[in-house]
C-alpha atoms as a PDB file:
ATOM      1  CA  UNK A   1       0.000   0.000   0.000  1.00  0.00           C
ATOM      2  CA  UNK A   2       1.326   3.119  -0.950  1.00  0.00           C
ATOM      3  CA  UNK A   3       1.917   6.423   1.820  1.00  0.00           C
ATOM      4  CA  UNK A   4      -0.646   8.821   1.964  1.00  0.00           C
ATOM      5  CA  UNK A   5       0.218  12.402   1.000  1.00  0.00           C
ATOM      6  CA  UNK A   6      -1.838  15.298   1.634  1.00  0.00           C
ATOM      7  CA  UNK A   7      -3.288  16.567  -1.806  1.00  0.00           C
ATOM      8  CA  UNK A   8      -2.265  20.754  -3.127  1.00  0.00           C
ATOM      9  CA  UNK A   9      -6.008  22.614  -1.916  1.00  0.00           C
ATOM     10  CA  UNK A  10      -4.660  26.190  -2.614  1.00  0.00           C
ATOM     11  CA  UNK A  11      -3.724  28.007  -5.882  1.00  0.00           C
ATOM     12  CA  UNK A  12      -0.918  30.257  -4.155  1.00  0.00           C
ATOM     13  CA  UNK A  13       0.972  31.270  -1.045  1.00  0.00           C
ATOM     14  CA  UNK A  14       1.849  34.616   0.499  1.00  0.00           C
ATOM     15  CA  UNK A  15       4.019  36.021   3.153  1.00  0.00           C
ATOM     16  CA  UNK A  16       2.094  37.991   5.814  1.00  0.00           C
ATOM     17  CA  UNK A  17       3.479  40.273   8.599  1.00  0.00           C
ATOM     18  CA  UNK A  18       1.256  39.812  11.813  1.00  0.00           C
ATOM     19  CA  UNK A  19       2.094  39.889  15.435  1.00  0.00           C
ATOM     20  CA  UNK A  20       5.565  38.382  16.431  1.00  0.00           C
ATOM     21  CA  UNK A  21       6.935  37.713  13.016  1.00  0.00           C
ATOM     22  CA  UNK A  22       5.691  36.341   9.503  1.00  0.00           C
ATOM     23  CA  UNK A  23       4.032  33.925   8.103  1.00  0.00           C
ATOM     24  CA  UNK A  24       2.267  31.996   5.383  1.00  0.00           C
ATOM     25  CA  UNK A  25      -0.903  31.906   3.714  1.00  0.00           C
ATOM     26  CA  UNK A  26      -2.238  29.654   1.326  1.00  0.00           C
ATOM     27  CA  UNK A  27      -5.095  31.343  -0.140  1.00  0.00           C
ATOM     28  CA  UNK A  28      -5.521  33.413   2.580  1.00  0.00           C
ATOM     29  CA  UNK A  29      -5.390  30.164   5.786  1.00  0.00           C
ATOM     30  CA  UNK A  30      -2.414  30.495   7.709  1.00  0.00           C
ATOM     31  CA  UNK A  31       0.011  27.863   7.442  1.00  0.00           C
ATOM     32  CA  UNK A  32       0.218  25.765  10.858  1.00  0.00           C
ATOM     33  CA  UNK A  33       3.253  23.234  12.398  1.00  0.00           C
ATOM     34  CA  UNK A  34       2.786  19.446  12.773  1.00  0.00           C
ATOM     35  CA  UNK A  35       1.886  20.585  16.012  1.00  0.00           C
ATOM     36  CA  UNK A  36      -0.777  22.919  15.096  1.00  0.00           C
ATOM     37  CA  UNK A  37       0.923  25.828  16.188  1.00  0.00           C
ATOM     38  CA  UNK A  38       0.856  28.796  14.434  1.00  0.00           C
ATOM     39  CA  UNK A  39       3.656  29.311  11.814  1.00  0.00           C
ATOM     40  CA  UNK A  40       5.547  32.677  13.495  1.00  0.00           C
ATOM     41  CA  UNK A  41       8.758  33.156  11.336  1.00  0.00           C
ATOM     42  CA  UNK A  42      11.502  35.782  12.201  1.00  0.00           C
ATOM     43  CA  UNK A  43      12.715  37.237   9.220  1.00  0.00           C
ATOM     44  CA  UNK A  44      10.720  37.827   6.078  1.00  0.00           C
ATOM     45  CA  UNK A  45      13.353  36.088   4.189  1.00  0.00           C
ATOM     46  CA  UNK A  46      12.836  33.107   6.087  1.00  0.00           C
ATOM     47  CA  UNK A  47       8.429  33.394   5.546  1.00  0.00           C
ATOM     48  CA  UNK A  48       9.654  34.196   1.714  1.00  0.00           C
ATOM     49  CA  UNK A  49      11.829  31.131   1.763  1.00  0.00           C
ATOM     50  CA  UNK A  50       9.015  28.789   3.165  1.00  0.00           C
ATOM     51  CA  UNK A  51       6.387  30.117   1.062  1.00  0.00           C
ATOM     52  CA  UNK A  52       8.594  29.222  -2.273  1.00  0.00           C
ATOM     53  CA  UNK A  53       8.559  25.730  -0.684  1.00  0.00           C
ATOM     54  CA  UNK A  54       4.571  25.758  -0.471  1.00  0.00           C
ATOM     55  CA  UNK A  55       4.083  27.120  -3.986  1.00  0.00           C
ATOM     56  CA  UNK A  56       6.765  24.224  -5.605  1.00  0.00           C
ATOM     57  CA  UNK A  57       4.553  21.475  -4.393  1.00  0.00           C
ATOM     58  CA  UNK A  58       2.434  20.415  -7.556  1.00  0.00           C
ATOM     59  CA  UNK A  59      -0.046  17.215  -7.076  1.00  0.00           C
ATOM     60  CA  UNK A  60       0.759  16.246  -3.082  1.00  0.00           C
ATOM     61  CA  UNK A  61       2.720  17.995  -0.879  1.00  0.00           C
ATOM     62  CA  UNK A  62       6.014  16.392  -0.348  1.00  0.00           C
ATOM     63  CA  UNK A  63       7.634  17.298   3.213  1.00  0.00           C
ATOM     64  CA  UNK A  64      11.415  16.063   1.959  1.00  0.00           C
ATOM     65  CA  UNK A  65      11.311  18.517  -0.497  1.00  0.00           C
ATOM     66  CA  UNK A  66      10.662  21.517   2.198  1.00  0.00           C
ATOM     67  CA  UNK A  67      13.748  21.702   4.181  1.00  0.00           C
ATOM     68  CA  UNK A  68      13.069  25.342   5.386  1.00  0.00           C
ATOM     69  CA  UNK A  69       9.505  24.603   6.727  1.00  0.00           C
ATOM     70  CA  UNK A  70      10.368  21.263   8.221  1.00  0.00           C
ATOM     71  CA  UNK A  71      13.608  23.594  10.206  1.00  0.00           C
ATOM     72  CA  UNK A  72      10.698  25.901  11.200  1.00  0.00           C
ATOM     73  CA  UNK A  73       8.512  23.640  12.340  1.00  0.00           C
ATOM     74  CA  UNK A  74      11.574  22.244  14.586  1.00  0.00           C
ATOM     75  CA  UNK A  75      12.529  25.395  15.857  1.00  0.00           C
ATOM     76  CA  UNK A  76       8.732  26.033  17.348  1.00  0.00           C
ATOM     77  CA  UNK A  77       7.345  22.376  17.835  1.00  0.00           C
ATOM     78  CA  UNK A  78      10.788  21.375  19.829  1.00  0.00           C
ATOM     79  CA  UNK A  79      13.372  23.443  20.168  1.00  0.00           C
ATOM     80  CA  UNK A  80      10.711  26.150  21.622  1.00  0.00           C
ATOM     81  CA  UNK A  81       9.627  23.736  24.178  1.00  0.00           C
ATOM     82  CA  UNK A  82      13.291  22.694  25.146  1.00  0.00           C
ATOM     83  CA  UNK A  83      15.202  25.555  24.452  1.00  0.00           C
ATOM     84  CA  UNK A  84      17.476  25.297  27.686  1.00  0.00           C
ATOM     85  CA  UNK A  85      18.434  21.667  27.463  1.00  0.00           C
ATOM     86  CA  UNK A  86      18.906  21.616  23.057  1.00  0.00           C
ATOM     87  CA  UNK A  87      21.374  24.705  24.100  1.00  0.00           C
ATOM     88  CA  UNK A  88      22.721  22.529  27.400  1.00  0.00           C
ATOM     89  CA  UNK A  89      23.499  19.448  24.919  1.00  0.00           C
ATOM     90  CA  UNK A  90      25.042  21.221  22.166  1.00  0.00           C
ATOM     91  CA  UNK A  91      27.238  23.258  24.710  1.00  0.00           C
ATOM     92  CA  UNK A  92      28.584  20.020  25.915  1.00  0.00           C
ATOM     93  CA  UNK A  93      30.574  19.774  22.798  1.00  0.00           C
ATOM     94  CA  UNK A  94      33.095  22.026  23.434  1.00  0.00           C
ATOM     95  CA  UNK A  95      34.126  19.468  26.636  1.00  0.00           C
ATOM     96  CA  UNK A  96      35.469  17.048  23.621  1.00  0.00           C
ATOM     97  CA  UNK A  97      35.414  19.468  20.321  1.00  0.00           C
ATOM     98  CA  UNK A  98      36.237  17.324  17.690  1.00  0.00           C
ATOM     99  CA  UNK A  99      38.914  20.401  17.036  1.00  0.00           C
ATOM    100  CA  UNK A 100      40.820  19.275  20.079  1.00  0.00           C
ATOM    101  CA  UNK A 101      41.580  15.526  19.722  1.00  0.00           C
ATOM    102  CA  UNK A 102      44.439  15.117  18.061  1.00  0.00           C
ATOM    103  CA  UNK A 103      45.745  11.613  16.243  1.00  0.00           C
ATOM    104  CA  UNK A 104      49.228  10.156  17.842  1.00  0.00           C
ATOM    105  CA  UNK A 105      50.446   9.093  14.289  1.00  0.00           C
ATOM    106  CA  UNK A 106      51.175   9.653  11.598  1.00  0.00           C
ATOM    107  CA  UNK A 107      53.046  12.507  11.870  1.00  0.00           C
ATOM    108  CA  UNK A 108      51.723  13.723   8.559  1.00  0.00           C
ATOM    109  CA  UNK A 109      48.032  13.585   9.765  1.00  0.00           C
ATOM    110  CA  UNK A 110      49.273  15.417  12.994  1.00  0.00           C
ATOM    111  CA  UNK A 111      50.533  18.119  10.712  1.00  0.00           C
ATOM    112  CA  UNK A 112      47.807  18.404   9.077  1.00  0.00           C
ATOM    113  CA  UNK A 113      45.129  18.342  11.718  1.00  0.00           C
ATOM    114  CA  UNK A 114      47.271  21.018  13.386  1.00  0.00           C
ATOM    115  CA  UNK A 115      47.366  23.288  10.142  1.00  0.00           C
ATOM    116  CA  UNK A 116      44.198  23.084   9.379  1.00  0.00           C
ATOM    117  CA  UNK A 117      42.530  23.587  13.287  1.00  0.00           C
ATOM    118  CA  UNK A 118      44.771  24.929  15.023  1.00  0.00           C
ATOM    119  CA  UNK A 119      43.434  28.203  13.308  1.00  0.00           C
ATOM    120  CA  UNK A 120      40.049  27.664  14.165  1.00  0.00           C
ATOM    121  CA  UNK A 121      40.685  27.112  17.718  1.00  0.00           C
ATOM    122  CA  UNK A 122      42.940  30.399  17.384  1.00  0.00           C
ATOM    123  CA  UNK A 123      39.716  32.233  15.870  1.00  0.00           C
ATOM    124  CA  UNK A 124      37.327  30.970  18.658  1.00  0.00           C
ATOM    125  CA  UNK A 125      40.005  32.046  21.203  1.00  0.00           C
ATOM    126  CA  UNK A 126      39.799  35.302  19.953  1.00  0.00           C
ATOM    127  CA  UNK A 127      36.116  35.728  18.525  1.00  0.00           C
ATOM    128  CA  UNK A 128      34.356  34.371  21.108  1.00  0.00           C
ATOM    129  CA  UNK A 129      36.349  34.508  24.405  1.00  0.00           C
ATOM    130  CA  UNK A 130      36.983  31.219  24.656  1.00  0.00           C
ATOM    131  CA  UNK A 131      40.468  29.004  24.231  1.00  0.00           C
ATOM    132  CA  UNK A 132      40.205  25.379  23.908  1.00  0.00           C
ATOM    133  CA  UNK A 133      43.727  23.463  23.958  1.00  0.00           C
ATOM    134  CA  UNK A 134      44.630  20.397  21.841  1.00  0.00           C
ATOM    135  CA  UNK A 135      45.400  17.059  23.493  1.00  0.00           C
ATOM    136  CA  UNK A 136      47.044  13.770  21.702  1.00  0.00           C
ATOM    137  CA  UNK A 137      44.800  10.656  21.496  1.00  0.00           C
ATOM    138  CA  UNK A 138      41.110   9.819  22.298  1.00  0.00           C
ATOM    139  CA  UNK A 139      41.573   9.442  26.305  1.00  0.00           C
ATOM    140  CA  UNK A 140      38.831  12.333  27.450  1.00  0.00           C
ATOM    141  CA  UNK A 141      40.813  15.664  28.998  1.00  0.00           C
ATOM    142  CA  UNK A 142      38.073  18.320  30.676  1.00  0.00           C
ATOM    143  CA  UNK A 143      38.990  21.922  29.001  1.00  0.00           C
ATOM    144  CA  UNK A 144      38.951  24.788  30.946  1.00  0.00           C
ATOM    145  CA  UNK A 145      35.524  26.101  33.011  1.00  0.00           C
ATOM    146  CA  UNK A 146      35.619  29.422  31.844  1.00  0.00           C
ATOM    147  CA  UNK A 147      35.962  28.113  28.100  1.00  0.00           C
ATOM    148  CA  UNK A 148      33.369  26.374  28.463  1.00  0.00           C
ATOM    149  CA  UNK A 149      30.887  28.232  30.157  1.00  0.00           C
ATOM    150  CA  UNK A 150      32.049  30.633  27.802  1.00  0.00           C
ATOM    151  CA  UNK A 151      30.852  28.794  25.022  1.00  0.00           C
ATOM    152  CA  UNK A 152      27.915  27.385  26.840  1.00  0.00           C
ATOM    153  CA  UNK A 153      26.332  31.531  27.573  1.00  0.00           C
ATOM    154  CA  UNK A 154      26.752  31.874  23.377  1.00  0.00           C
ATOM    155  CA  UNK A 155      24.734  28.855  22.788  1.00  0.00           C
ATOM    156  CA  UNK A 156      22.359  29.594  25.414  1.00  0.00           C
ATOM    157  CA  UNK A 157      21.678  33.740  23.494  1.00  0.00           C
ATOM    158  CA  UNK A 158      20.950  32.023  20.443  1.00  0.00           C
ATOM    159  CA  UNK A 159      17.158  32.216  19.577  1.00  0.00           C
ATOM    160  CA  UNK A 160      14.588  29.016  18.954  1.00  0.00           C
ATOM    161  CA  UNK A 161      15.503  29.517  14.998  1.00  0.00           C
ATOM    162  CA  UNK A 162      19.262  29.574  14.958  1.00  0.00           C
ATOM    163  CA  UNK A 163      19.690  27.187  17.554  1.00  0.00           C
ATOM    164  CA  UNK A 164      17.500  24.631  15.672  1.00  0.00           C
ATOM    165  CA  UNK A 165      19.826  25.390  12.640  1.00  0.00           C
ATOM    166  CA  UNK A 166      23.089  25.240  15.123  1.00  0.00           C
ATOM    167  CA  UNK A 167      21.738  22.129  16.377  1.00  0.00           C
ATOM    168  CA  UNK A 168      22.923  20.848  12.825  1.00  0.00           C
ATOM    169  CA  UNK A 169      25.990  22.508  12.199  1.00  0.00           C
ATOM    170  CA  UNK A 170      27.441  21.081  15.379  1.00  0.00           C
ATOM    171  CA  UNK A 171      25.773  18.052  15.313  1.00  0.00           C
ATOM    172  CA  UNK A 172      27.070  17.005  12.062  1.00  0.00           C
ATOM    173  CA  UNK A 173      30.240  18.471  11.935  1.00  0.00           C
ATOM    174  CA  UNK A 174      30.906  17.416  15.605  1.00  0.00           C
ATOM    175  CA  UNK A 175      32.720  20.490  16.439  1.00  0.00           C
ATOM    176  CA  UNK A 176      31.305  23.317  19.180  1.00  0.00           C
ATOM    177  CA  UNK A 177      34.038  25.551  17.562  1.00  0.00           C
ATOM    178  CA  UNK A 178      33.126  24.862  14.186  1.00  0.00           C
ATOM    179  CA  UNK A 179      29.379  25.105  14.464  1.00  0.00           C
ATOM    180  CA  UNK A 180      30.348  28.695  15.782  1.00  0.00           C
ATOM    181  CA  UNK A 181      32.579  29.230  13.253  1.00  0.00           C
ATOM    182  CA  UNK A 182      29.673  28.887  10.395  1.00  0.00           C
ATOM    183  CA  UNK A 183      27.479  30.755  12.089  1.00  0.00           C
ATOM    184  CA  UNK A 184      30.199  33.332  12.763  1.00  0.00           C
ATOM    185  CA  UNK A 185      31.331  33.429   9.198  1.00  0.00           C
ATOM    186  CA  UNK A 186      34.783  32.592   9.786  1.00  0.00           C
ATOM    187  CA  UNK A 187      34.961  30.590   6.568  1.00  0.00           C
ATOM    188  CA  UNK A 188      32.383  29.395   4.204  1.00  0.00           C
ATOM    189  CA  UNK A 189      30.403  26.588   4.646  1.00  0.00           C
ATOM    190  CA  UNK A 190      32.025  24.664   2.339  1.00  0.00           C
ATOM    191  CA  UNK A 191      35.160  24.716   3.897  1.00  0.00           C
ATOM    192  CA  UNK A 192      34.107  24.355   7.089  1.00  0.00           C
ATOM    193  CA  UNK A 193      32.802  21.145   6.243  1.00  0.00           C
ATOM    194  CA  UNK A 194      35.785  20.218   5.086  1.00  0.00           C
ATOM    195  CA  UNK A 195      37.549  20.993   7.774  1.00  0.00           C
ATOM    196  CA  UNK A 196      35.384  18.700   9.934  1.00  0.00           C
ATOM    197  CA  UNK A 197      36.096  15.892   7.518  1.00  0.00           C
ATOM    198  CA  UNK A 198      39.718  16.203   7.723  1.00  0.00           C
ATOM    199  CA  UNK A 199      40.457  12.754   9.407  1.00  0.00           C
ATOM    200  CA  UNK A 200      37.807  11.274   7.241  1.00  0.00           C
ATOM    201  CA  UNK A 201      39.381  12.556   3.718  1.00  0.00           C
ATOM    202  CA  UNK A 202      43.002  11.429   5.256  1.00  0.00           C
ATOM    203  CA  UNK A 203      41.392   7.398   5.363  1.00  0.00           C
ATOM    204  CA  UNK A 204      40.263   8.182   1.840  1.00  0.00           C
ATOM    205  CA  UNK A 205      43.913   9.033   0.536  1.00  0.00           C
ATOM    206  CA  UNK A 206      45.200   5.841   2.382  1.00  0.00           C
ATOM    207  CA  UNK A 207      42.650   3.306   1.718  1.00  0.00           C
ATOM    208  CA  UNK A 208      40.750   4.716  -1.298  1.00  0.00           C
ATOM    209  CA  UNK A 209      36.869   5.858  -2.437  1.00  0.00           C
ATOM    210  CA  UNK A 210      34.238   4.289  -1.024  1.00  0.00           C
ATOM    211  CA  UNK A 211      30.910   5.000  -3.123  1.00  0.00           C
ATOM    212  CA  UNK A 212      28.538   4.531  -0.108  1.00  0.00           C
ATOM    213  CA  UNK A 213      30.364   6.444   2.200  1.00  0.00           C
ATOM    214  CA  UNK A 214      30.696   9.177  -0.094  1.00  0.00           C
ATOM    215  CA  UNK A 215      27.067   8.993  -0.983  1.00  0.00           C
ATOM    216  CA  UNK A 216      26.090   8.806   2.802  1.00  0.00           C
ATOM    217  CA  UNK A 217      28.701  11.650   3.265  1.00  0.00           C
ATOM    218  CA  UNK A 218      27.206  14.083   0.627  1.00  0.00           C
ATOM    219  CA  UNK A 219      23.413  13.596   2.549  1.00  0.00           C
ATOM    220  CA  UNK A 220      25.531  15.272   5.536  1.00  0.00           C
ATOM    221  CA  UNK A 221      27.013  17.761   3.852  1.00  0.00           C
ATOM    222  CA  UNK A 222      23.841  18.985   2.459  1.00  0.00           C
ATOM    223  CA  UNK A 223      22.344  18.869   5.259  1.00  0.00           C
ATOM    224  CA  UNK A 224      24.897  21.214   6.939  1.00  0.00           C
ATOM    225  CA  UNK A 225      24.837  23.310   4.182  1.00  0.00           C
ATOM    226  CA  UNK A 226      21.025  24.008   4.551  1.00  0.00           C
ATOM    227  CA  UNK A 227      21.419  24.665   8.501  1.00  0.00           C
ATOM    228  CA  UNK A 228      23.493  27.097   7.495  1.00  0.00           C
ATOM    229  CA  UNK A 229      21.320  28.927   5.274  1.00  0.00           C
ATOM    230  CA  UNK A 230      18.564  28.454   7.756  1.00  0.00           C
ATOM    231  CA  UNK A 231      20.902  30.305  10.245  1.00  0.00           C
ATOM    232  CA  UNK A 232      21.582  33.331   8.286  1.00  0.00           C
ATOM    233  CA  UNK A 233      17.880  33.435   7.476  1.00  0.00           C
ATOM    234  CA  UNK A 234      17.071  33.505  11.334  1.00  0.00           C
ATOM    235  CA  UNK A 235      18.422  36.701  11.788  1.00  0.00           C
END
């Protein structure tokens, strides 16, 4: 049996400015979350962004193919309800940054780990207040308290909307730092996802290309990509 899919019932969408924000009307009804919870954007790039999502969808609406409202409707339906603890978890990344782990051979991977992040951990040193040090191995090694709770104030000031988009760029990239660092604008996104795929791309030149992982690794990078976006479109 196949999945039922809501049919299209509206002939076109428009961005509306009410109380709180924006949002989105399909022939004049305002668009609700899974929820049912009214659809209050932040920016009117954002409403535009979700409404262009709404007017693509031809026979039956097709939720993979609206990452922007689905991001909305996680920012409100969960994030808004567990703002403290999302921003609690995501803080708690900093205590074992990916940034900070360093590989005990080969020397030319330490190198190159410590080329390529040592910067970033010099940036977030001096960007946001907060220096994180670099230990050798995978054996756990607390950072400092101030970094952290440093760190953990920043995620804690970041709105429903970007912290449902940070939730991504730190999630996938497993980096505090470089979560910050994309929503800082340190680098593009691009290469920040590379940097977080350093160790990975090393394997790669040893042991050669993998077709699923590379496939599995290109769902991720989109992904991180689009919480990006989302980000810049939450403020």
């Amino acid at each position: 049996m196949s999945e039922w899919k809501p049919k299209r019932f509206w002939t076109s969408s428009a961005v509306v400015e009410g109380e709180g924000g924006y949002t989105v009307e399909l022939d004049g009804r305002r668009v609700k979350t899974p929820a049912k919870a009214a659809l209050i954007l932040p920016t009117h790039a954002m409403a535009q962004a979700v409404a262009e999502e709404w007017d693509a969808q031809e026979k039956e609406v097709d939720p993979t193919t609206m990452p922007f409202t689905r991001s909305a409707n996680a920012a409100i339906d969960k994030v808004g309800h567990q703002h403290a603890e999302v921003a609690d978890m995501l803080a708690d990344y900093g205590d074992s940054d990916l940034l900070s782990y360093r590989a005990a051979h080969p020397e030319a991977l330490q190198q190159r780990q410590a080329q390529h992040w040592d910067p970033a951990l010099d940036w977030a040193a001096e960007a946001l207040g907060a220096r994180l040090f670099a230990v050798v191995g995978v054996l756990h090694q607390p950072q400092s308290e101030d970094a952290i709770q440093t760190l953990r104030a920043r995620v804690h000031a970041l709105n429903d909307f970007q912290l449902a988009a940070f939730h991504d760029l730190v999630s996938l990239s497993g980096s505090l730092i470089l979560g910050f660092a994309a929503a800082h604008n340190w680098r593009s996104a691009d290469d920040i996802w590379t940097l977080s795929r350093l160790d990975e791309l090393w394997q790669i030149e040893q042991w050669g290309h993998d077709d699923e992982a590379h496939e599995a690794a290109e769902v991720k990078r989109a992904a991180f990509l689009h919480a990006k976006r989302f980000f810049d479109l939450s403020v």
